[in-house]
Protein backbone atom coordinates (compact mmCIF):
# COMPACT_ATOMS: atom_id res chain seq x y z
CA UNK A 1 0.00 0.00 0.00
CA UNK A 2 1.28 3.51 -0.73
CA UNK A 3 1.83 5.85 1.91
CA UNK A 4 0.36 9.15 1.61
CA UNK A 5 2.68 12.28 0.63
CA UNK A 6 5.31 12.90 3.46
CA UNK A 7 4.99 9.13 5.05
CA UNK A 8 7.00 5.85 4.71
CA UNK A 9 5.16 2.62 5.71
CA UNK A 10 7.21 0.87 8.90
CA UNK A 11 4.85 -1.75 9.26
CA UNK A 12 2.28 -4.38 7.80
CA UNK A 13 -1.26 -3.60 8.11
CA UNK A 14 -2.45 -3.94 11.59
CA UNK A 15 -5.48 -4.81 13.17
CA UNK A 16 -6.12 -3.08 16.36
CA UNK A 17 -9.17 -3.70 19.13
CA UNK A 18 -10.78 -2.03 22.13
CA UNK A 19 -14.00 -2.43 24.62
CA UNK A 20 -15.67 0.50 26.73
CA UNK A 21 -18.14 0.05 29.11
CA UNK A 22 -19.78 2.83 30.50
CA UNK A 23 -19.03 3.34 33.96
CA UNK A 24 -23.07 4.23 35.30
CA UNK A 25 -25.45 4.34 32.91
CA UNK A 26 -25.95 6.95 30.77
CA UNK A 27 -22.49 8.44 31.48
CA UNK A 28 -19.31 9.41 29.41
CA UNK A 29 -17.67 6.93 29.00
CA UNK A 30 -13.33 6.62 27.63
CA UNK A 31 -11.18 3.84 27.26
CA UNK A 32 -7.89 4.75 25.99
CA UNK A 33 -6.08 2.78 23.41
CA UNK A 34 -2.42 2.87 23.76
CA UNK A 35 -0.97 2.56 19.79
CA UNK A 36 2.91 3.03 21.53
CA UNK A 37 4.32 4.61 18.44
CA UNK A 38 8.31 5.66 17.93
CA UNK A 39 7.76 9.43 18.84
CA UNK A 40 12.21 9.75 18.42
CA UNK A 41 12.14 8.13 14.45
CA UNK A 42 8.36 10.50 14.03
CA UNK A 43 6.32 7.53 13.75
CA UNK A 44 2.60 8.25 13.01
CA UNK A 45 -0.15 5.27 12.55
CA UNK A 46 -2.43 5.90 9.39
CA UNK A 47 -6.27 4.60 9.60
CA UNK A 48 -7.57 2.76 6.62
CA UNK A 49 -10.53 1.24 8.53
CA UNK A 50 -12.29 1.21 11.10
CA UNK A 51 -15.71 -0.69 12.74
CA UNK A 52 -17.68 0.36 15.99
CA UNK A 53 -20.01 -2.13 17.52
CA UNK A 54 -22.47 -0.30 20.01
CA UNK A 55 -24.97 -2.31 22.28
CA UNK A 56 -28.52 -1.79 21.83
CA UNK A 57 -29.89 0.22 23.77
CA UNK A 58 -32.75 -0.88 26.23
CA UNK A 59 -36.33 -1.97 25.47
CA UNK A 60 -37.12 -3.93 28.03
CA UNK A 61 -37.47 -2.75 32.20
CA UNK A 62 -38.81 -5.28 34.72
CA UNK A 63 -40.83 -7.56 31.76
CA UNK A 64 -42.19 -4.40 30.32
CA UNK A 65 -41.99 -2.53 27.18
CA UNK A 66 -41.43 1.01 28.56
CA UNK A 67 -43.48 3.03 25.85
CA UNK A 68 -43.10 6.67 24.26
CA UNK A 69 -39.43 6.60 24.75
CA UNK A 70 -36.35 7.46 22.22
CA UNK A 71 -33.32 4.89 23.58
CA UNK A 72 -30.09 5.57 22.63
CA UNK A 73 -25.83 3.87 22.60
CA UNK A 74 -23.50 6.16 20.68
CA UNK A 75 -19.85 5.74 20.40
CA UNK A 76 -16.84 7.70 18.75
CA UNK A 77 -13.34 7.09 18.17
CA UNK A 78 -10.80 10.13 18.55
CA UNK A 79 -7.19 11.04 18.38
CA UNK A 80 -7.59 13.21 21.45
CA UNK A 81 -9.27 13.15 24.87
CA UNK A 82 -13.01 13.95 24.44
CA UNK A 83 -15.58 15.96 27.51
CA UNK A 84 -18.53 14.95 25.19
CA UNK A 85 -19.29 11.88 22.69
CA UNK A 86 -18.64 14.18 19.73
CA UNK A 87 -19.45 13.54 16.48
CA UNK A 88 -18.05 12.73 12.81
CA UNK A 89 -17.98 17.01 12.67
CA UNK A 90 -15.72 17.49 15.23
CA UNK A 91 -12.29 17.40 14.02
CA UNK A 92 -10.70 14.80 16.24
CA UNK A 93 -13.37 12.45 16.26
CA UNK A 94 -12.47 9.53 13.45
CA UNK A 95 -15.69 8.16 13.35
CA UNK A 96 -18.76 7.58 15.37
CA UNK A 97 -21.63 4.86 15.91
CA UNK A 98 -25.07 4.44 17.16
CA UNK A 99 -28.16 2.10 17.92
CA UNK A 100 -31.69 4.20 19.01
CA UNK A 101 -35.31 2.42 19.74
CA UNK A 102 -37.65 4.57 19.43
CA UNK A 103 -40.96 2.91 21.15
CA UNK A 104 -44.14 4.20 20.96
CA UNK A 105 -47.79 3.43 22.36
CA UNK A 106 -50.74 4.63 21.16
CA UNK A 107 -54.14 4.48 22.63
CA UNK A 108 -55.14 1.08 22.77
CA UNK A 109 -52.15 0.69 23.89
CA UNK A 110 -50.24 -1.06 21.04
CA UNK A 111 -46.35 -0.82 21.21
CA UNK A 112 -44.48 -0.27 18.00
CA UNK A 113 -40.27 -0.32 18.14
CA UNK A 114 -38.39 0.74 15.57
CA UNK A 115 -34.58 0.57 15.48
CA UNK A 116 -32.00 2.61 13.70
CA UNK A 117 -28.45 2.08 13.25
CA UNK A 118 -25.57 3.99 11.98
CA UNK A 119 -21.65 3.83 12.04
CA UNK A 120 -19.66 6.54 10.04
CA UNK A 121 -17.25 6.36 8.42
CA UNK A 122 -16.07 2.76 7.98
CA UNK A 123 -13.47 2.90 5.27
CA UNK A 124 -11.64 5.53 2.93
CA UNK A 125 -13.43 6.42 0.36
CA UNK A 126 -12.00 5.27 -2.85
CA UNK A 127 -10.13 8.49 -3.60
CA UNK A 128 -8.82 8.38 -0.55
CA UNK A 129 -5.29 6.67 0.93
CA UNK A 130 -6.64 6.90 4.63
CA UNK A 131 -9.46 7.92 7.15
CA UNK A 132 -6.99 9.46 9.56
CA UNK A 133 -3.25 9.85 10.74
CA UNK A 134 -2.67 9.87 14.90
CA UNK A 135 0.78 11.10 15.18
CA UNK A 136 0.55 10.90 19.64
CA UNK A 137 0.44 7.77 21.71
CA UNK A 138 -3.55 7.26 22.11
CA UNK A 139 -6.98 7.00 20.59
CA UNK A 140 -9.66 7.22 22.65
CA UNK A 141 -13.22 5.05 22.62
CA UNK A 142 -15.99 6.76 24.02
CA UNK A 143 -19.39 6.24 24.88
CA UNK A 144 -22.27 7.80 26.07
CA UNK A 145 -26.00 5.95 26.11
CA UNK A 146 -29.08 7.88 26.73
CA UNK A 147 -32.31 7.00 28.95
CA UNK A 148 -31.04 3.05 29.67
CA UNK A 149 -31.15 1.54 32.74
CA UNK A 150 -28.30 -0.62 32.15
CA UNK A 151 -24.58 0.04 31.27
CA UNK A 152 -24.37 -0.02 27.55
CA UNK A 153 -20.70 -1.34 26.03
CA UNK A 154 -18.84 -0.15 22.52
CA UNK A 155 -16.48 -2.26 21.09
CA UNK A 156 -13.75 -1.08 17.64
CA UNK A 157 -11.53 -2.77 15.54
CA UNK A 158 -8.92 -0.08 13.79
CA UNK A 159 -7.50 -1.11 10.78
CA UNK A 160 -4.04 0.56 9.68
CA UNK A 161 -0.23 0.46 9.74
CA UNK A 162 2.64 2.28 11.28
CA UNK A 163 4.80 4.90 9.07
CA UNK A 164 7.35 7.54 9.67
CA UNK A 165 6.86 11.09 8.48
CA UNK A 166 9.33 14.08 8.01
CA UNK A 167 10.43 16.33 10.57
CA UNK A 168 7.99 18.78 8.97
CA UNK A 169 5.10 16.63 8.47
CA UNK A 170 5.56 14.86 11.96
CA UNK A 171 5.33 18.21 13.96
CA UNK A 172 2.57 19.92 11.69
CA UNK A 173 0.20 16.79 12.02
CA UNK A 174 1.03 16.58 16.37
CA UNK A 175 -0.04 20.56 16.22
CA UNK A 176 -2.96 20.08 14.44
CA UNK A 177 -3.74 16.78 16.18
CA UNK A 178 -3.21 19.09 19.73
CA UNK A 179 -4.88 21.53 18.97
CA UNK A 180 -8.57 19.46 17.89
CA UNK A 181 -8.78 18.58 21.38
């Protein structure tokens, strides 16, 4: 695979994987994911891929379908330490998943779930070499669910390889990588 401008690949491609459970439910949530890159020979780590697996939110409470509610599990990778969940339009968020129920009940009362899923992005687009370069130590999974009653778990696999970048490159991309936090 050819690195992009600036970059030399060190390494073969490399799968990388992580768990986060929230702590209470309902609460930020960050695991971080030590990538123990070369800082002395500039080593970066370039993202070609990567998949978030949130946990569904809850339905269910004490054999009961708890009605007129909007359930939620969201999760987001970043190069930097996050105070929120973020989103894919933050700039060091990598990409972000999530699971919602929405459960209604009308009048007689009948109970109708629907579930919606979403995880963006998973892969480069095809005009693209990468989805992201982390040029300091960590990622970070986070996770945040909303209205459960029960601690909701995200899980990633990162897909990418190790390269070395130029003095220049190296220090532009740790400034720019500093300064999204």
């Amino acid at each position: 695979m050819p690195a992009p401008k600036g970059l030399k690949t060190t390494s073969s491609p490399l799968q990388i994987s992580a768990v986060v459970e929230e702590s209470a439910p309902n609460t930020l949530t960050t695991e971080q994911i030590p990538l123990t890159l070369n800082v002395l020979d500039n080593e970066v780590f370039v993202i070609t891929q990567i998949n978030i697996d949130v946990q569904s939110p809850d339905l269910l409470f004490a054999g009961a379908v708890l009605g007129g509610t909007r359930r939620s599990t969201n999760a987001t990778l970043s190069t930097t330490e996050r105070t929120t969940i973020g989103s894919i339009s933050d700039a060091n968020v990598v990409g972000s998943a999530s699971r919602e129920i929405i459960t209604t009940v009308d009048a007689t009362p009948l109970v109708a779930s629907v579930v919606f899923d979403r995880e963006d992005p998973q892969f480069s687009a095809i005009s693209e070499d990468y989805l992201a370069i982390v040029a300091t130590n960590n990622m970070f999974l986070n996770i945040r669910s909303f209205d459960n009653i029960n601690v909701k778990t995200a899980r990633v696999r990162v897909y990418g390889y190790r390269a070395s970048a130029s003095a220049a490159v190296y220090a532009s991309l740790v400034q720019s990588e500093l300064l999204s936090a």
